[in-house]
N, C-alpha and C. Protein backbone atom coordinates (compact mmCIF):
# COMPACT_ATOMS: atom_id res chain seq x y z
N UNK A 1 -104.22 29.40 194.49
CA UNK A 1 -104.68 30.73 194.22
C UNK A 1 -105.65 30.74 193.06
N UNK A 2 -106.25 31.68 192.97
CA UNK A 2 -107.25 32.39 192.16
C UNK A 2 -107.24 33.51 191.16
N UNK A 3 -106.78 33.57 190.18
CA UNK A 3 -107.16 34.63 189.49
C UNK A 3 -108.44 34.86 189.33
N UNK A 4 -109.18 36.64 189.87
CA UNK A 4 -110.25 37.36 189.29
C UNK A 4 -110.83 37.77 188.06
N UNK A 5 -109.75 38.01 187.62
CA UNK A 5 -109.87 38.49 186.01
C UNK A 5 -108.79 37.73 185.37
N UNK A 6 -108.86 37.15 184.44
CA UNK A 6 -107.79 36.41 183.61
C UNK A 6 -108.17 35.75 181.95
N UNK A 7 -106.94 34.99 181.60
CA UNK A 7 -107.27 34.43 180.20
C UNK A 7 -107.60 33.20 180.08
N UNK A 8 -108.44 33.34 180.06
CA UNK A 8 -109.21 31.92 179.67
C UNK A 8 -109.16 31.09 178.17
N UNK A 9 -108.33 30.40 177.65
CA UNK A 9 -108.25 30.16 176.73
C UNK A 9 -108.46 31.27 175.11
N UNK A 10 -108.29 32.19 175.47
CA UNK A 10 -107.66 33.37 174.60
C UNK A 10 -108.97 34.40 175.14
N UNK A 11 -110.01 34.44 175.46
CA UNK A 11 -110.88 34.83 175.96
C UNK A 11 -110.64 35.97 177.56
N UNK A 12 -111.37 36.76 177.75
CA UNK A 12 -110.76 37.54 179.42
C UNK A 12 -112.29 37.04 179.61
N UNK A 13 -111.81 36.57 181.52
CA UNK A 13 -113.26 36.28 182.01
C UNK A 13 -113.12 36.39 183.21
N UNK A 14 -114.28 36.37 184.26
CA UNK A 14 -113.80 36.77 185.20
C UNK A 14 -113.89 34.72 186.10
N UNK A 15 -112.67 35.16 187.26
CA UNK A 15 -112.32 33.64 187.75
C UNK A 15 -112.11 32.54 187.06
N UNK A 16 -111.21 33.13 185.97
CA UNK A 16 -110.83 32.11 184.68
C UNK A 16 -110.29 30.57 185.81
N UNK A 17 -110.93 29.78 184.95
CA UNK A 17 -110.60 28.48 185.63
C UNK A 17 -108.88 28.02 185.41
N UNK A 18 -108.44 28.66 184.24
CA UNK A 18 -107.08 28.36 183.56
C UNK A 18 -106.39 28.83 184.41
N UNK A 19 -106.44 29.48 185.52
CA UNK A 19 -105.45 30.07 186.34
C UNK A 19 -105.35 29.95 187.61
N UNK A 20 -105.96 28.93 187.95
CA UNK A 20 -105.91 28.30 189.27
C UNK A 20 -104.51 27.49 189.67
N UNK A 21 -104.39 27.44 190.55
CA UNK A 21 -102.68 27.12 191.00
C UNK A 21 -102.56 27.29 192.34
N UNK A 22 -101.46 26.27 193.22
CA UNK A 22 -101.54 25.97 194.58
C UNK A 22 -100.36 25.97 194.44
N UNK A 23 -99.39 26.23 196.20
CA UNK A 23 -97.89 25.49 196.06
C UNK A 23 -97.58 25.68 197.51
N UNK A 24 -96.16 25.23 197.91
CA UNK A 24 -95.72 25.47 198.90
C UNK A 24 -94.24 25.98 198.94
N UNK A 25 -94.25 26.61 200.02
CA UNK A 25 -92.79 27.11 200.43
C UNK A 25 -92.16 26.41 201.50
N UNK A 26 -90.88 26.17 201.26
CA UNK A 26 -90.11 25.23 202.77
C UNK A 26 -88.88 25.93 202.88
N UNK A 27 -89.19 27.07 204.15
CA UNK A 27 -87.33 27.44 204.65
C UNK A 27 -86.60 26.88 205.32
N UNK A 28 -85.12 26.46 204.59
CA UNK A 28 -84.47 25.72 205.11
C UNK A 28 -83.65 26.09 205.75
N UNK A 29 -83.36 25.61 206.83
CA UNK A 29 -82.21 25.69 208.34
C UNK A 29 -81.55 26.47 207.76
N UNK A 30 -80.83 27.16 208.64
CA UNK A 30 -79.50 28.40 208.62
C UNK A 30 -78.48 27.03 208.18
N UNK A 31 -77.59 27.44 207.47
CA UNK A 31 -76.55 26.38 207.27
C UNK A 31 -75.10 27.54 208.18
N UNK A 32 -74.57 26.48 209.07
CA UNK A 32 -73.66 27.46 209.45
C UNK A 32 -72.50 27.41 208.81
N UNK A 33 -71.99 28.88 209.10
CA UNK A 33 -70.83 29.52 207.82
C UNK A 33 -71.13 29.46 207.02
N UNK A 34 -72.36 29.68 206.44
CA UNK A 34 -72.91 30.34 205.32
C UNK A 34 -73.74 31.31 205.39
N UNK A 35 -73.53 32.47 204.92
CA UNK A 35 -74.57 33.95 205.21
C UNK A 35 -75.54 34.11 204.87
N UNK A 36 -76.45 33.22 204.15
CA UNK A 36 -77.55 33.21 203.84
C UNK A 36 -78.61 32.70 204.08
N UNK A 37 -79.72 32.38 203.72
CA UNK A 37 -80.45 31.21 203.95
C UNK A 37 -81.32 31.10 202.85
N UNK A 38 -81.72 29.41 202.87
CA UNK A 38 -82.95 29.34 201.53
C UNK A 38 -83.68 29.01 201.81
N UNK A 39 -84.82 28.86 200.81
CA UNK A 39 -85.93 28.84 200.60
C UNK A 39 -86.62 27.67 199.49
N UNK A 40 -86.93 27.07 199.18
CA UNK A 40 -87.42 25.96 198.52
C UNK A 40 -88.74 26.24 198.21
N UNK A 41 -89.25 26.67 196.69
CA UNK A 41 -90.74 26.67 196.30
C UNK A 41 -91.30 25.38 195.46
N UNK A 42 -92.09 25.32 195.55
CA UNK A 42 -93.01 24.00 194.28
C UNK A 42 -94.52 24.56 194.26
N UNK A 43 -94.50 25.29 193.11
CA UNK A 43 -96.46 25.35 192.58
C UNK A 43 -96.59 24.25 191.76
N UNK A 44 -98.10 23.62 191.57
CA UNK A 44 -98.61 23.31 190.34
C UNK A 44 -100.24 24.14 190.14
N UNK A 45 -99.96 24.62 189.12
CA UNK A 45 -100.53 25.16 188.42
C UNK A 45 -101.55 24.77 187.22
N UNK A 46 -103.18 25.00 186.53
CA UNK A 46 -103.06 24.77 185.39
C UNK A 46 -102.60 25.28 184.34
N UNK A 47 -102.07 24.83 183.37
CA UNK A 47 -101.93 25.22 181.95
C UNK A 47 -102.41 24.73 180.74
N UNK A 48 -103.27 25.99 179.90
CA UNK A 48 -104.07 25.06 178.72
C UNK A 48 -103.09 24.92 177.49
N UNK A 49 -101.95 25.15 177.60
CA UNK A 49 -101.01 25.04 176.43
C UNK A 49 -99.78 24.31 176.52
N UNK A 50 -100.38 22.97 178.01
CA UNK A 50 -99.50 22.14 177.88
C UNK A 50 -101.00 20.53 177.74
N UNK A 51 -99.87 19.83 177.12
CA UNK A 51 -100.55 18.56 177.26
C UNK A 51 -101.16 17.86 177.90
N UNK A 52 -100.32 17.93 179.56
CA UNK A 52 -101.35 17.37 180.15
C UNK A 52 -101.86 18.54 181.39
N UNK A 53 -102.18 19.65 180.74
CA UNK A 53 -102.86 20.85 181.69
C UNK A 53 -102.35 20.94 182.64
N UNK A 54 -100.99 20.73 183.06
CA UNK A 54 -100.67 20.92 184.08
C UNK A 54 -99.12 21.54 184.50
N UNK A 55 -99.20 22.67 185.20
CA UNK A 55 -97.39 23.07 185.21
C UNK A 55 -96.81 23.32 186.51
N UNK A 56 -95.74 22.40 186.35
CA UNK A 56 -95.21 22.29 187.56
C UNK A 56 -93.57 23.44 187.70
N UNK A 57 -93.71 24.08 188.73
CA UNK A 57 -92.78 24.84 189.02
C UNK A 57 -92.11 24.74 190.52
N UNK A 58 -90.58 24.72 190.53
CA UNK A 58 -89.76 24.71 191.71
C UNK A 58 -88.89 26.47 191.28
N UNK A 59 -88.58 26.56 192.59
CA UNK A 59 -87.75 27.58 192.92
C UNK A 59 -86.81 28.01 194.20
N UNK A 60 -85.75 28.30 193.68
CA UNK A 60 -85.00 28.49 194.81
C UNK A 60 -84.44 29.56 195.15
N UNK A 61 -84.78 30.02 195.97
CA UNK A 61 -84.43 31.63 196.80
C UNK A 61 -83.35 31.54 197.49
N UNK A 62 -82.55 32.60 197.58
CA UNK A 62 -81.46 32.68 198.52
C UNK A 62 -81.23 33.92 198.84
N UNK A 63 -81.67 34.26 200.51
CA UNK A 63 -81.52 35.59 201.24
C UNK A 63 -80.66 35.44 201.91
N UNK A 64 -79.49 36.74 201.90
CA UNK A 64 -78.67 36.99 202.32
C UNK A 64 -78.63 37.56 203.65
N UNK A 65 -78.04 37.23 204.37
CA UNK A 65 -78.45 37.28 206.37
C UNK A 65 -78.03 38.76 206.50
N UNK A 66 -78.21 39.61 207.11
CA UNK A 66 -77.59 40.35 207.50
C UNK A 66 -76.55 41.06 208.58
């Protein structure tokens, strides 16, 4: 993804390069006898206020079936 307007190293600009970031989502199988289901995220992202410009993020969702 793309930010339009953003912070650019303390600066607002437009299509700040600092905020560029990609990821994926993976839903995982119904587990049976369990009412829910998940979801598995991973972005990486840049970041100028880490060392090596770069931030990595996982996440895990869990929707409840109805």
């Amino acid at each position: 993804g793309l930010t339009l307007v953003g912070d650019d190293a303390g600066r607002v600009r437009w299509f700040a390069l600092s905020q560029l970031g990609g990821g994926i989502g993976i839903q995982m199988p119904p587990l049976h006898g369990f009412p829910f289901y998940l979801q598995l995220d991973y972005a990486l992202s840049y970041d100028y206020s880490s060392p090596s410009r770069l931030m990595h993020s996982i996440g895990l969702i869990a929707e409840l079936a109805p």
